[in-house]
PDB file of N, CA and C in Angstrom:
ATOM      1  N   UNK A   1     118.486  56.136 121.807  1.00  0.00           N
ATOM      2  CA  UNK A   1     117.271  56.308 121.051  1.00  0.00           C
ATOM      3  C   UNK A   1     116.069  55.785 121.824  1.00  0.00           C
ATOM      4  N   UNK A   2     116.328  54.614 122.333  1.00  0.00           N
ATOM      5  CA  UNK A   2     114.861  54.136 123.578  1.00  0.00           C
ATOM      6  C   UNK A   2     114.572  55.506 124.422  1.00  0.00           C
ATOM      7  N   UNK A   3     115.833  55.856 124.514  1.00  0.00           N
ATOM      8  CA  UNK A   3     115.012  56.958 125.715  1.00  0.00           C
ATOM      9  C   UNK A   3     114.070  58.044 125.167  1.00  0.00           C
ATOM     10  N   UNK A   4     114.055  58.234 124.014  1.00  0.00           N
ATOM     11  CA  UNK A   4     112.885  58.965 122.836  1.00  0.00           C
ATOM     12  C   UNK A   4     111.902  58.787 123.086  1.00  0.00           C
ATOM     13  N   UNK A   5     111.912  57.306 122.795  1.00  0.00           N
ATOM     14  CA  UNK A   5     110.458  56.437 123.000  1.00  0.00           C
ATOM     15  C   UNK A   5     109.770  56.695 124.094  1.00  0.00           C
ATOM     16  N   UNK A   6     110.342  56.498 125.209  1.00  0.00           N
ATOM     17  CA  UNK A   6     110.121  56.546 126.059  1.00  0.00           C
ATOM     18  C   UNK A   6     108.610  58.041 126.505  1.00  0.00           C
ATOM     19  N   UNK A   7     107.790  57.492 127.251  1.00  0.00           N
ATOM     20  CA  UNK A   7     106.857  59.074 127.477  1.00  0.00           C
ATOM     21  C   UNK A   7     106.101  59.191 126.181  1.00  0.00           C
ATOM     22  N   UNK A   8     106.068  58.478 125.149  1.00  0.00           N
ATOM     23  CA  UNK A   8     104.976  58.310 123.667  1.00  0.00           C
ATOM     24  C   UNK A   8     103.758  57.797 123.684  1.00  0.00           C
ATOM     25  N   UNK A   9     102.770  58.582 122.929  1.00  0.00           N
ATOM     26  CA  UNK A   9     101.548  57.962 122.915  1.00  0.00           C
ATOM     27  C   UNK A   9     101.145  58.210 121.382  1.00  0.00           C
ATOM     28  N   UNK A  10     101.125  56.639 121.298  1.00  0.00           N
ATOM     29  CA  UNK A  10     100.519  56.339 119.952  1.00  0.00           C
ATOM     30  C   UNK A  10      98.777  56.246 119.691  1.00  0.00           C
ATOM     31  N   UNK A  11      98.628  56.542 118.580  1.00  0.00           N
ATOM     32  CA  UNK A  11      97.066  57.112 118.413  1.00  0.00           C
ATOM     33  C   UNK A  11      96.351  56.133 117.527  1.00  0.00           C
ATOM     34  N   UNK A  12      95.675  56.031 117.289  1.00  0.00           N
ATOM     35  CA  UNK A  12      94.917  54.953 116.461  1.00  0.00           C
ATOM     36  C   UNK A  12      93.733  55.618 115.704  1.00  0.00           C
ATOM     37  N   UNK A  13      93.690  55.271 114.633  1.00  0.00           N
ATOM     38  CA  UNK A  13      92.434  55.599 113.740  1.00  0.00           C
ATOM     39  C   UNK A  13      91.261  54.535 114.297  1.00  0.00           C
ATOM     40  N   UNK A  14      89.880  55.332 113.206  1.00  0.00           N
ATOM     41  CA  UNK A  14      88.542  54.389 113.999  1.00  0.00           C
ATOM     42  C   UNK A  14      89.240  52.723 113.211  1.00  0.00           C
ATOM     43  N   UNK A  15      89.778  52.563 112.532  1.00  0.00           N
ATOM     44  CA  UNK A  15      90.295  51.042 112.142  1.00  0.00           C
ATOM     45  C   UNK A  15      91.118  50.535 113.067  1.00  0.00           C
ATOM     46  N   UNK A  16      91.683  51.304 113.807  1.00  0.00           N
ATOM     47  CA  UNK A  16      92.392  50.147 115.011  1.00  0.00           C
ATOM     48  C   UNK A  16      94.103  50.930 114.551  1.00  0.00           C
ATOM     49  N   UNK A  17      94.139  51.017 112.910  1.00  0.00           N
ATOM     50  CA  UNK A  17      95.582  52.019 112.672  1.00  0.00           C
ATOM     51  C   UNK A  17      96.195  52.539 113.198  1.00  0.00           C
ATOM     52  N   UNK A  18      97.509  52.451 113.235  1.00  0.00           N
ATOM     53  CA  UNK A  18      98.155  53.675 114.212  1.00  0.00           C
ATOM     54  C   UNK A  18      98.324  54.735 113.460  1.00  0.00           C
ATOM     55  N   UNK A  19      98.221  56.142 113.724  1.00  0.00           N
ATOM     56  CA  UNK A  19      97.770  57.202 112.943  1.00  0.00           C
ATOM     57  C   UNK A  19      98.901  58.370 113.567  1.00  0.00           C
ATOM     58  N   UNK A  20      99.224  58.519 114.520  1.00  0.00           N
ATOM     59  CA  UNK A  20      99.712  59.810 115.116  1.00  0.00           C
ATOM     60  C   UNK A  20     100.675  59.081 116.388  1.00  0.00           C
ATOM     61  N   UNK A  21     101.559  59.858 116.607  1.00  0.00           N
ATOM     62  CA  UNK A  21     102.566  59.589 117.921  1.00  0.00           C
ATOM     63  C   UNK A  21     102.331  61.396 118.620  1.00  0.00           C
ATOM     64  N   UNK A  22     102.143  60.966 119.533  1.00  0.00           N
ATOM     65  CA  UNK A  22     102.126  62.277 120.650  1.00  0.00           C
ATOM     66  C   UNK A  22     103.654  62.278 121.655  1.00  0.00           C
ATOM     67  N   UNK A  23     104.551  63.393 121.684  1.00  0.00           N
ATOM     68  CA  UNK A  23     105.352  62.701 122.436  1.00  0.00           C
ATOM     69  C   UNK A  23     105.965  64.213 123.085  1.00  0.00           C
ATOM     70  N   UNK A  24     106.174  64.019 124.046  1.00  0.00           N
ATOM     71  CA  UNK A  24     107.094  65.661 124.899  1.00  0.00           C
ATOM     72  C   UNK A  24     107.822  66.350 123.776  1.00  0.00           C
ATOM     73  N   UNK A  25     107.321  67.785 123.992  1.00  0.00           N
ATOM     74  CA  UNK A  25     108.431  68.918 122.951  1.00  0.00           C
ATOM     75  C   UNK A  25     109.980  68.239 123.058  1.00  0.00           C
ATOM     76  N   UNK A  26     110.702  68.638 124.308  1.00  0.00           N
ATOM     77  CA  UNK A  26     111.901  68.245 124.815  1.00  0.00           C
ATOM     78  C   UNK A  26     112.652  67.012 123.703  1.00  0.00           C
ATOM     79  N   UNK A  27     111.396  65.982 123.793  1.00  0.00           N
ATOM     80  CA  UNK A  27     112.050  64.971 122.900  1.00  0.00           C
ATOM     81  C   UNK A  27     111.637  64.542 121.869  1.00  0.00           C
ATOM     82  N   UNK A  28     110.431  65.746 120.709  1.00  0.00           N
ATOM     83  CA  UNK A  28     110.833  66.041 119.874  1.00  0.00           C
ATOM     84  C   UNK A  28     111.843  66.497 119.003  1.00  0.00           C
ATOM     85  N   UNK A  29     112.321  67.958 119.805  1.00  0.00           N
ATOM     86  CA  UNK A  29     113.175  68.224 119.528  1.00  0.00           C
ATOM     87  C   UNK A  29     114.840  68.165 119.406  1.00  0.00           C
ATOM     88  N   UNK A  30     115.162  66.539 120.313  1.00  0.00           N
ATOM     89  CA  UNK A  30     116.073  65.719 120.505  1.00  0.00           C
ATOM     90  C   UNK A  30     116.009  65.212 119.297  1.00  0.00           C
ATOM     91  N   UNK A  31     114.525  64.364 119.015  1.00  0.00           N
ATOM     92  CA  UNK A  31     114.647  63.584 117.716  1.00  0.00           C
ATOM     93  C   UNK A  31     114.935  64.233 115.981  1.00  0.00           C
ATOM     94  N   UNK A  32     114.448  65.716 116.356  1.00  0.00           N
ATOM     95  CA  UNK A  32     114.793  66.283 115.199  1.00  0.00           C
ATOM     96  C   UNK A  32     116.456  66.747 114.900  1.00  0.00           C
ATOM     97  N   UNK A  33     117.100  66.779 116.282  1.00  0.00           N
ATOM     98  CA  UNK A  33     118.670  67.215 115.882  1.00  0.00           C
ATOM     99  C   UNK A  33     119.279  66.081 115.702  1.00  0.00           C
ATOM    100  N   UNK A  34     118.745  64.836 116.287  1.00  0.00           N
ATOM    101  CA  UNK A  34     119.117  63.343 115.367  1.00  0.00           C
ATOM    102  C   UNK A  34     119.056  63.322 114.157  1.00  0.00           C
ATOM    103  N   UNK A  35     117.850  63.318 113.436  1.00  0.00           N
ATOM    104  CA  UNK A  35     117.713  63.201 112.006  1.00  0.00           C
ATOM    105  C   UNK A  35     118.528  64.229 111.443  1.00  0.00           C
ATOM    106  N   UNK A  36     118.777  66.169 111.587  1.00  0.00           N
ATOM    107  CA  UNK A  36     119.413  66.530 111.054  1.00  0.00           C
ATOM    108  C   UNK A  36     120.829  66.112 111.250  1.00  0.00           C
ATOM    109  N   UNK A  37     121.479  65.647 112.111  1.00  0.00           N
ATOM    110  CA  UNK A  37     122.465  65.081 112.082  1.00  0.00           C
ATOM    111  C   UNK A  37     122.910  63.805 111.416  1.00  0.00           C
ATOM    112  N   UNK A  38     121.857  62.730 111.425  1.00  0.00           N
ATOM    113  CA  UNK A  38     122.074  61.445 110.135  1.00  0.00           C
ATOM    114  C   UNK A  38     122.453  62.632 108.688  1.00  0.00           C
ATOM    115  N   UNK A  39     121.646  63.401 108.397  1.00  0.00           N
ATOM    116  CA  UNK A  39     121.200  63.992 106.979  1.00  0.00           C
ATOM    117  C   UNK A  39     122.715  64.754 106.778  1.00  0.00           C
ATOM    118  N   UNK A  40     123.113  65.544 107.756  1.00  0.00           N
ATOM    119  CA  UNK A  40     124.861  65.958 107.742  1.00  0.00           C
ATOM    120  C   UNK A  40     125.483  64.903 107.375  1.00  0.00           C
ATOM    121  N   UNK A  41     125.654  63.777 108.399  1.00  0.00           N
ATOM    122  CA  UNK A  41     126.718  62.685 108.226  1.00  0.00           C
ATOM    123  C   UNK A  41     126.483  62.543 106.217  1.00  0.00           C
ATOM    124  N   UNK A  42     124.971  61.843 106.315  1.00  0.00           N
ATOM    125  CA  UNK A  42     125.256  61.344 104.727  1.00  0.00           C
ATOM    126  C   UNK A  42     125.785  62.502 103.873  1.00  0.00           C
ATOM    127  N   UNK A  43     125.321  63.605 103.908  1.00  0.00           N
ATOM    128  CA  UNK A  43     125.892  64.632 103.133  1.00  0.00           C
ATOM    129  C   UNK A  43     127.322  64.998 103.074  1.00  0.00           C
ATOM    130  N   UNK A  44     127.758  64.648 103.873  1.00  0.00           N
ATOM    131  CA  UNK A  44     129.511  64.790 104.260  1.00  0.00           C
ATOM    132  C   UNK A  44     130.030  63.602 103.240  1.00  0.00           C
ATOM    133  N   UNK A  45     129.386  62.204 103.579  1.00  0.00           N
ATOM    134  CA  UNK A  45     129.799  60.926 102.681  1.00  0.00           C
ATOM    135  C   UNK A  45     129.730  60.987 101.078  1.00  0.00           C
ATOM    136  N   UNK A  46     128.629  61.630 101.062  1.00  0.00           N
ATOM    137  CA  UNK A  46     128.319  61.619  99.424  1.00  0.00           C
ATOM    138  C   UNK A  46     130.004  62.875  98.923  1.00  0.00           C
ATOM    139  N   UNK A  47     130.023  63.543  99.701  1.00  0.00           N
ATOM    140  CA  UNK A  47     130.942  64.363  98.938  1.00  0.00           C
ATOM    141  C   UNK A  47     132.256  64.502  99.435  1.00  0.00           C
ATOM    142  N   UNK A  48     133.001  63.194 100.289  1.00  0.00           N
ATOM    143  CA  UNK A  48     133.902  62.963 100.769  1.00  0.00           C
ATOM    144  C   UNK A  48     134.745  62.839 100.149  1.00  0.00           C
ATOM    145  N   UNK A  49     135.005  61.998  98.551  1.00  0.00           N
ATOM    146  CA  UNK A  49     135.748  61.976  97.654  1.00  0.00           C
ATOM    147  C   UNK A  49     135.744  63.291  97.103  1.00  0.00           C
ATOM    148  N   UNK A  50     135.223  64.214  96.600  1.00  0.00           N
ATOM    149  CA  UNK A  50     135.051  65.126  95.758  1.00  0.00           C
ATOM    150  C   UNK A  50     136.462  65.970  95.590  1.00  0.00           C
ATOM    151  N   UNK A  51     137.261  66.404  95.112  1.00  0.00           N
ATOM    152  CA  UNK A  51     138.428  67.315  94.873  1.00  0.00           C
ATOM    153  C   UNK A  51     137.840  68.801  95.232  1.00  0.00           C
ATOM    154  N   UNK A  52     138.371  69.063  95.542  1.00  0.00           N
ATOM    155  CA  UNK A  52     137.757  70.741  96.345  1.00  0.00           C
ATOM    156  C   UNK A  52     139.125  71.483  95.385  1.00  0.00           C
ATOM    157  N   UNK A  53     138.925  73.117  95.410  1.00  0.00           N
ATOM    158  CA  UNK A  53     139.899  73.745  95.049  1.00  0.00           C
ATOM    159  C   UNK A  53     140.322  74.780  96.118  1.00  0.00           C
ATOM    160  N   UNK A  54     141.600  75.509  95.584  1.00  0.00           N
ATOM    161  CA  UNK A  54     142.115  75.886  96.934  1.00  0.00           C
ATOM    162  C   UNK A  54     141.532  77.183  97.316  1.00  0.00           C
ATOM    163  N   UNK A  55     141.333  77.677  98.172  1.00  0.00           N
ATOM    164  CA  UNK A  55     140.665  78.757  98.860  1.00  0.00           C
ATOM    165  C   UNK A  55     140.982  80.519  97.833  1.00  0.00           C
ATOM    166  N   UNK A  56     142.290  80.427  98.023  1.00  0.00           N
ATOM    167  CA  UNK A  56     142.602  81.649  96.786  1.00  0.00           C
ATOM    168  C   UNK A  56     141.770  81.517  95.694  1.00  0.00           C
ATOM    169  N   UNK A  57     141.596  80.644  94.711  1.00  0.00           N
ATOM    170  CA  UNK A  57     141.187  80.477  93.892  1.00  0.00           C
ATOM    171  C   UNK A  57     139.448  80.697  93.615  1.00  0.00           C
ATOM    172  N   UNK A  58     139.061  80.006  95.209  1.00  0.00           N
ATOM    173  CA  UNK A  58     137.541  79.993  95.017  1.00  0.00           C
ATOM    174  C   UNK A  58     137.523  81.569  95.630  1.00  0.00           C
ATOM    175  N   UNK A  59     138.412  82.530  96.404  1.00  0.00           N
ATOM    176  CA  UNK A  59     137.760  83.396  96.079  1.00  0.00           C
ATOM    177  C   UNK A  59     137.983  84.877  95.057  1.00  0.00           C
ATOM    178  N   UNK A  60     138.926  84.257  94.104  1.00  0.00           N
ATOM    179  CA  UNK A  60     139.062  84.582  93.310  1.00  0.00           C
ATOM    180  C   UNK A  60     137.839  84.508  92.099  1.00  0.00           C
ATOM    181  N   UNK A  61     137.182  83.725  92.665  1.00  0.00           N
ATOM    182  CA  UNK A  61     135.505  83.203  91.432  1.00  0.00           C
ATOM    183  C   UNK A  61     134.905  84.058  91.859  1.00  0.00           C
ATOM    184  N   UNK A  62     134.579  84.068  93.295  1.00  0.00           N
ATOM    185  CA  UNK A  62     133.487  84.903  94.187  1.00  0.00           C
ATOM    186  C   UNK A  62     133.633  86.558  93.194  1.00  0.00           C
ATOM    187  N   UNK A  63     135.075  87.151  93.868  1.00  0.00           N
ATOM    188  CA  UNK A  63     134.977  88.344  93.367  1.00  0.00           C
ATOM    189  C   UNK A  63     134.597  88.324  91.719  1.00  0.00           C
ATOM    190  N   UNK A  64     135.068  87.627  90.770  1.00  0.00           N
ATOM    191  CA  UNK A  64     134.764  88.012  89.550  1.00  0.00           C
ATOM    192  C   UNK A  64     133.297  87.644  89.539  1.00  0.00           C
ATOM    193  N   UNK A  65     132.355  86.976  89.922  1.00  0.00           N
ATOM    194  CA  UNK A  65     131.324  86.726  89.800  1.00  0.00           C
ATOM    195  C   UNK A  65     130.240  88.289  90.409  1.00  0.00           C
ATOM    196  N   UNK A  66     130.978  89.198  91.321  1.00  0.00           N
ATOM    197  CA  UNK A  66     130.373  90.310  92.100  1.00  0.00           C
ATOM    198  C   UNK A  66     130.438  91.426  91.378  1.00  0.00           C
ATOM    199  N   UNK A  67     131.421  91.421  90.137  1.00  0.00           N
ATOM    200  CA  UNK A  67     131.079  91.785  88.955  1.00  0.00           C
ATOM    201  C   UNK A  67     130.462  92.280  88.277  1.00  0.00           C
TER     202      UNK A  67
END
């Protein structure tokens, strides 16, 4: 994750605030397949317990639902 950082320029409002990060496409777009990847992991956790049903069955719903 330092290496993200790395090549950033932080911006400041007229108050001295930091307001904006400027940082290479390349590792934007590193940082965004990070976050969608945290957002998978938790989504996998939340529904790790869950009972699933068996495949025949669910598509046995599908078709009656096409109905």
């Amino acid at each position: 994750m330092a290496n993200l950082i790395k090549d950033t320029q932080v911006l400041y409002d007229a108050r001295g605030k930091k307001s904006h990060v400027v940082l290479p496409y390349d590792k934007y777009k590193k940082l965004i397949e990070r976050l969608e990847d945290a957002e998978d992991i938790q989504l996998m956790k939340e529904v790790e317990n869950e009972v699933g049903i068996p495949w025949e069955e669910a598509k046995k719903k599908i078709r009656r639902r096409k109905r």
